[in-house]
Protein backbone atom coordinates (compact mmCIF):
# COMPACT_ATOMS: atom_id res chain seq x y z
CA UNK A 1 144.70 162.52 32.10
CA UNK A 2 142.97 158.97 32.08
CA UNK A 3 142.42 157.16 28.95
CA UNK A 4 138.42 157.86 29.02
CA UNK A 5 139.55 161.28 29.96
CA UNK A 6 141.60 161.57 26.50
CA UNK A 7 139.08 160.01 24.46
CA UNK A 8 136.53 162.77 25.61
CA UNK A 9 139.46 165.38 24.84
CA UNK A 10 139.76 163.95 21.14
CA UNK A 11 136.06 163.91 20.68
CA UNK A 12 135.64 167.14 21.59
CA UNK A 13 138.13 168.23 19.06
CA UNK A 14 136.62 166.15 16.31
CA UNK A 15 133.00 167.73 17.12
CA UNK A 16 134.47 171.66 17.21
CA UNK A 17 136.52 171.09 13.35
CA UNK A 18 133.28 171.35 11.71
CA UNK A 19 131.30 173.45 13.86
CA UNK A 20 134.44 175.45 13.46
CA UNK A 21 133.99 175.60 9.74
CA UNK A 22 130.58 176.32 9.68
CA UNK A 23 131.04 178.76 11.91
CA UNK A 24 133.71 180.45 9.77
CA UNK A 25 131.02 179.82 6.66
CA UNK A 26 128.01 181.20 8.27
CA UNK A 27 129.63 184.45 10.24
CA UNK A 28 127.25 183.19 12.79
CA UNK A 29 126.94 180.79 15.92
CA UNK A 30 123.64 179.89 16.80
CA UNK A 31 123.10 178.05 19.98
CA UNK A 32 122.28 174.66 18.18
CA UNK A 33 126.05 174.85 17.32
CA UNK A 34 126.26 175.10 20.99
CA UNK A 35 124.23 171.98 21.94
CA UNK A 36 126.31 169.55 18.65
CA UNK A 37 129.26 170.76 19.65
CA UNK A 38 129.12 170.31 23.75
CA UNK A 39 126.54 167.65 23.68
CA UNK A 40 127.80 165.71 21.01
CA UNK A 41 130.95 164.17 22.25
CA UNK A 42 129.62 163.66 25.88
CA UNK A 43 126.45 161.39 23.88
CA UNK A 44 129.26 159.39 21.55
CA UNK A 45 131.57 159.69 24.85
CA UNK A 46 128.90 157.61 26.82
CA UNK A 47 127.58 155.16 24.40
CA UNK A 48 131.35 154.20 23.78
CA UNK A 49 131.83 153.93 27.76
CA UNK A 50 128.29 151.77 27.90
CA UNK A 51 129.82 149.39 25.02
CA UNK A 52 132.84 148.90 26.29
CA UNK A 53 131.53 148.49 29.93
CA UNK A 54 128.84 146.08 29.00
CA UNK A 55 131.95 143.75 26.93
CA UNK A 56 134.03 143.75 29.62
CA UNK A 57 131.32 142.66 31.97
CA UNK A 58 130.34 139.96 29.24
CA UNK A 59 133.86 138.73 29.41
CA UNK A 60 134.44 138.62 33.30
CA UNK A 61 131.08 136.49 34.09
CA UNK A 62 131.79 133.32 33.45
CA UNK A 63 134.52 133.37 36.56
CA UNK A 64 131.86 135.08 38.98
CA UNK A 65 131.01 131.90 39.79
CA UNK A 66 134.14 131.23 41.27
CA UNK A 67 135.07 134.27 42.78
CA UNK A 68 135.07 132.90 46.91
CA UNK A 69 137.80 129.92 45.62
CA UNK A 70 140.01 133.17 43.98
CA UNK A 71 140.17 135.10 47.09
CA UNK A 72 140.68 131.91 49.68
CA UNK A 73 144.08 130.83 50.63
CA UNK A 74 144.46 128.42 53.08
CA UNK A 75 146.32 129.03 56.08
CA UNK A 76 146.71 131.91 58.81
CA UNK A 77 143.96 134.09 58.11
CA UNK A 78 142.23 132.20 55.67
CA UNK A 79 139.35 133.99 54.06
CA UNK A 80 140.81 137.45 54.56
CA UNK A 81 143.12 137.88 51.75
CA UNK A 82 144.21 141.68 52.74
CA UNK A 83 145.47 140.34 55.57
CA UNK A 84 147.56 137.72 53.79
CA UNK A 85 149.31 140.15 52.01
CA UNK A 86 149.97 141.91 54.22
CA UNK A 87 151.43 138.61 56.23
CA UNK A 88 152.67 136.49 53.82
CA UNK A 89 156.44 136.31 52.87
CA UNK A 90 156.77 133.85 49.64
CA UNK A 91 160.76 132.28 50.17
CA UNK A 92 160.50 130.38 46.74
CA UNK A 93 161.39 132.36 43.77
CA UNK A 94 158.77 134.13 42.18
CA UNK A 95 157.08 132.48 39.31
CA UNK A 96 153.73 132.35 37.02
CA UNK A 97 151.92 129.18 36.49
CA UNK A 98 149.29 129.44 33.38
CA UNK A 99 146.95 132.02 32.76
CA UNK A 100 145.61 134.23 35.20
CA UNK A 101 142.54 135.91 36.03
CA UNK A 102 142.74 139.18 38.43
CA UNK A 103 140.97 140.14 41.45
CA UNK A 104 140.53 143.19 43.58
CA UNK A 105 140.72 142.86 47.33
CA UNK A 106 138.62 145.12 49.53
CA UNK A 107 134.97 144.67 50.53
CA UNK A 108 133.85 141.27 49.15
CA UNK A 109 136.32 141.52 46.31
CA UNK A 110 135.70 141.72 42.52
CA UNK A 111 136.87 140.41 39.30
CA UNK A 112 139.86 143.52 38.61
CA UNK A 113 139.67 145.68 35.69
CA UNK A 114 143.19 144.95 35.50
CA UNK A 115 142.78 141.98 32.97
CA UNK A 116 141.98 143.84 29.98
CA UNK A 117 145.59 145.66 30.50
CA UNK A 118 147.30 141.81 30.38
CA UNK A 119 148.76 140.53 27.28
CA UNK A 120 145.65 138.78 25.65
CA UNK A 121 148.44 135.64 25.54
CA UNK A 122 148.36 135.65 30.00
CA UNK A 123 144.75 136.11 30.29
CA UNK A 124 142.37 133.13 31.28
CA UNK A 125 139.48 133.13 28.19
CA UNK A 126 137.54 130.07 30.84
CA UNK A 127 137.59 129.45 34.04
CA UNK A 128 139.48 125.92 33.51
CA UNK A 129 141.98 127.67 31.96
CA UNK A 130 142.91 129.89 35.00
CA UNK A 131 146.61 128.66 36.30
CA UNK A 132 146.94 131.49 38.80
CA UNK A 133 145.13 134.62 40.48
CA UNK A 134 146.52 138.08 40.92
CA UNK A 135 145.54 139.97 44.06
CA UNK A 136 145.61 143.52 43.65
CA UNK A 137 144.71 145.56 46.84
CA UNK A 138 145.36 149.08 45.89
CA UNK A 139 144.55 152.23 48.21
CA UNK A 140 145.44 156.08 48.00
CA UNK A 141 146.14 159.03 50.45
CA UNK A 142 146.62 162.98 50.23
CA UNK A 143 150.08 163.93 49.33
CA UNK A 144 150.79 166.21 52.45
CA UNK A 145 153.16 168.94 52.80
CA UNK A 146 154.86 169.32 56.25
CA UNK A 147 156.74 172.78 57.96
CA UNK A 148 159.23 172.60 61.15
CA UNK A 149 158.71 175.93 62.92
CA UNK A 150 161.49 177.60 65.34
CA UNK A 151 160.39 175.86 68.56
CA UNK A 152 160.67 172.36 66.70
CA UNK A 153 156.32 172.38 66.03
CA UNK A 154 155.26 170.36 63.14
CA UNK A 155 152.34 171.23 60.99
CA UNK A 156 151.12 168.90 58.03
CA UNK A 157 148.73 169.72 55.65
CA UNK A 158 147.17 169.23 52.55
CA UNK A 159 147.14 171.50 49.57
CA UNK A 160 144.64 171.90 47.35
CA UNK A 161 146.22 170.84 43.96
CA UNK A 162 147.91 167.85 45.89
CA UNK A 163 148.36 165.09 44.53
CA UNK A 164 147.30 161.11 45.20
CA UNK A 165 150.56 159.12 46.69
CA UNK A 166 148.71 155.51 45.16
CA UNK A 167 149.74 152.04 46.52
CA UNK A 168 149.02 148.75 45.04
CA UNK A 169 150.00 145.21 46.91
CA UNK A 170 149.97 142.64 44.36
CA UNK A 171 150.33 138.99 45.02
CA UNK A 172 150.16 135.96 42.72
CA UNK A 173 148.45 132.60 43.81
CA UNK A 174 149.17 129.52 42.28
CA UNK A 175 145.74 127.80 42.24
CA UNK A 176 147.24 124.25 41.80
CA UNK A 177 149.18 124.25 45.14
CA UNK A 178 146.84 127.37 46.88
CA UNK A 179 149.88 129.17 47.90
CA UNK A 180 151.51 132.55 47.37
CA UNK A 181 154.22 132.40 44.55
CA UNK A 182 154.95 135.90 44.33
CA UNK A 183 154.46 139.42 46.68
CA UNK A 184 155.17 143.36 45.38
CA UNK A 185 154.19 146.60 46.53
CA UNK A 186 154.33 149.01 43.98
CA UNK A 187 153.47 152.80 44.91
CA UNK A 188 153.38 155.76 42.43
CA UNK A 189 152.38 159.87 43.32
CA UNK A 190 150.04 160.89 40.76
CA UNK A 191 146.67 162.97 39.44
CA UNK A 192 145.59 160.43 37.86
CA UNK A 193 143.76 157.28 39.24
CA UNK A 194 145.67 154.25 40.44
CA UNK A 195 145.19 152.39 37.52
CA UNK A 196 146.68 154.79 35.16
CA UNK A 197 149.72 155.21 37.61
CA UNK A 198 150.27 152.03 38.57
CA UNK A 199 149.03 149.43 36.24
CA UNK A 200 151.50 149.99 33.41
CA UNK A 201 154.54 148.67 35.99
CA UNK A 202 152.24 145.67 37.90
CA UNK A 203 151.90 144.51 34.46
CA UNK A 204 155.84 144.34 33.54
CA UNK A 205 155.98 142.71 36.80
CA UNK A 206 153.60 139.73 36.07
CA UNK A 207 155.10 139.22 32.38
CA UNK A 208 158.14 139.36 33.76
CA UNK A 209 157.79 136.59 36.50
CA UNK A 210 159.23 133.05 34.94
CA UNK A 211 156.55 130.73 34.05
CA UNK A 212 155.58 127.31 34.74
């Protein structure tokens, strides 16, 4: 279960304790109970999610601006950062140089959700405070099951309950010298979203790198 997924949960539970009481007061249940105690958490649940989304979006703008320079490295396939990844093999050792700001790769690319789960000591508060961008292309597939039948056939499949196998490539450019300092693949099976699977271990990989 997702964070927003929890919070829901817990609001839920907060809305039925005194419903539940005035239930147990009243002998009765009328279907304006009903409405308070289904409708109520999903209107707090939304107005939280609104808040939240519209802070986050307020703290992300001022590096919009410069969201082309993040995802350009110079170089074989320059201007399609996937592809770098997917290329590039840093030989230095690994290290972080200032604060970062994230981006996801895919499409045009975006400014990554991913910088509200950094330490508030690694993130970039200004654009000419950002040391070094994080690349995070992350896709997910079916977890499949697969049978071998007596005359050596094959069959793959996948269930219904399966769950997501989630992969994340994460690289770390170092915007003074516009090269790759640092490459990892990180891949988790999960029913949650890649975030919640895999975010928790890219971020002990970035505050682990050294700095400089």
């Amino acid at each position: 279960m997702d964070n927003y997924g929890l919070l829901l949960f817990f609001l839920f539970l907060i809305f039925c304790l005194p419903i539940g009481y005035l239930v147990w007061r009243r002998k009765k249940f009328p279907f304006k109970y009903v409405l308070i105690m289904f409708g109520g958490p999903f209107g707090v649940y939304i107005a939280i999610v609104l808040v939240v989304n519209t802070l986050h979006s307020k703290t992300l703008a001022p590096f919009q601006p410069y969201l082309n320079e993040y995802i350009y490295l110079p170089g074989e396939k320059a201007g399609d950062p996937v592809q770098q990844i997917f290329r590039a093999n840093p030989t230095d050792n690994p290290y972080l140089h200032g604060k970062v700001v994230p981006v996801k790769l895919g499409g045009d690319g975006e400014l990554d959700e991913f910088y509200f789960w950094l330490p508030k000591t690694l993130r970039a508060a200004r654009p000419d405070e950002v040391g070094s961008v994080i690349w995070l292309y992350c896709t997910g597939h079916p977890e499949t099951v697969s049978v071998t039948d007596s005359r050596g056939v094959t069959v793959v499949w996948v269930s219904v309950d399966a769950a997501t196998i989630w992969n994340c490539d994460v690289a770390v450019i170092d915007r003074s010298s516009q090269t790759m300092i640092a490459k990892q693949s990180f891949e988790e099976t999960s029913d949650s979203g890649y975030q919640d699977a895999l975010y928790k271990d890219i971020v002990e990989y970035i505050v682990g790198l050294p700095r400089k």
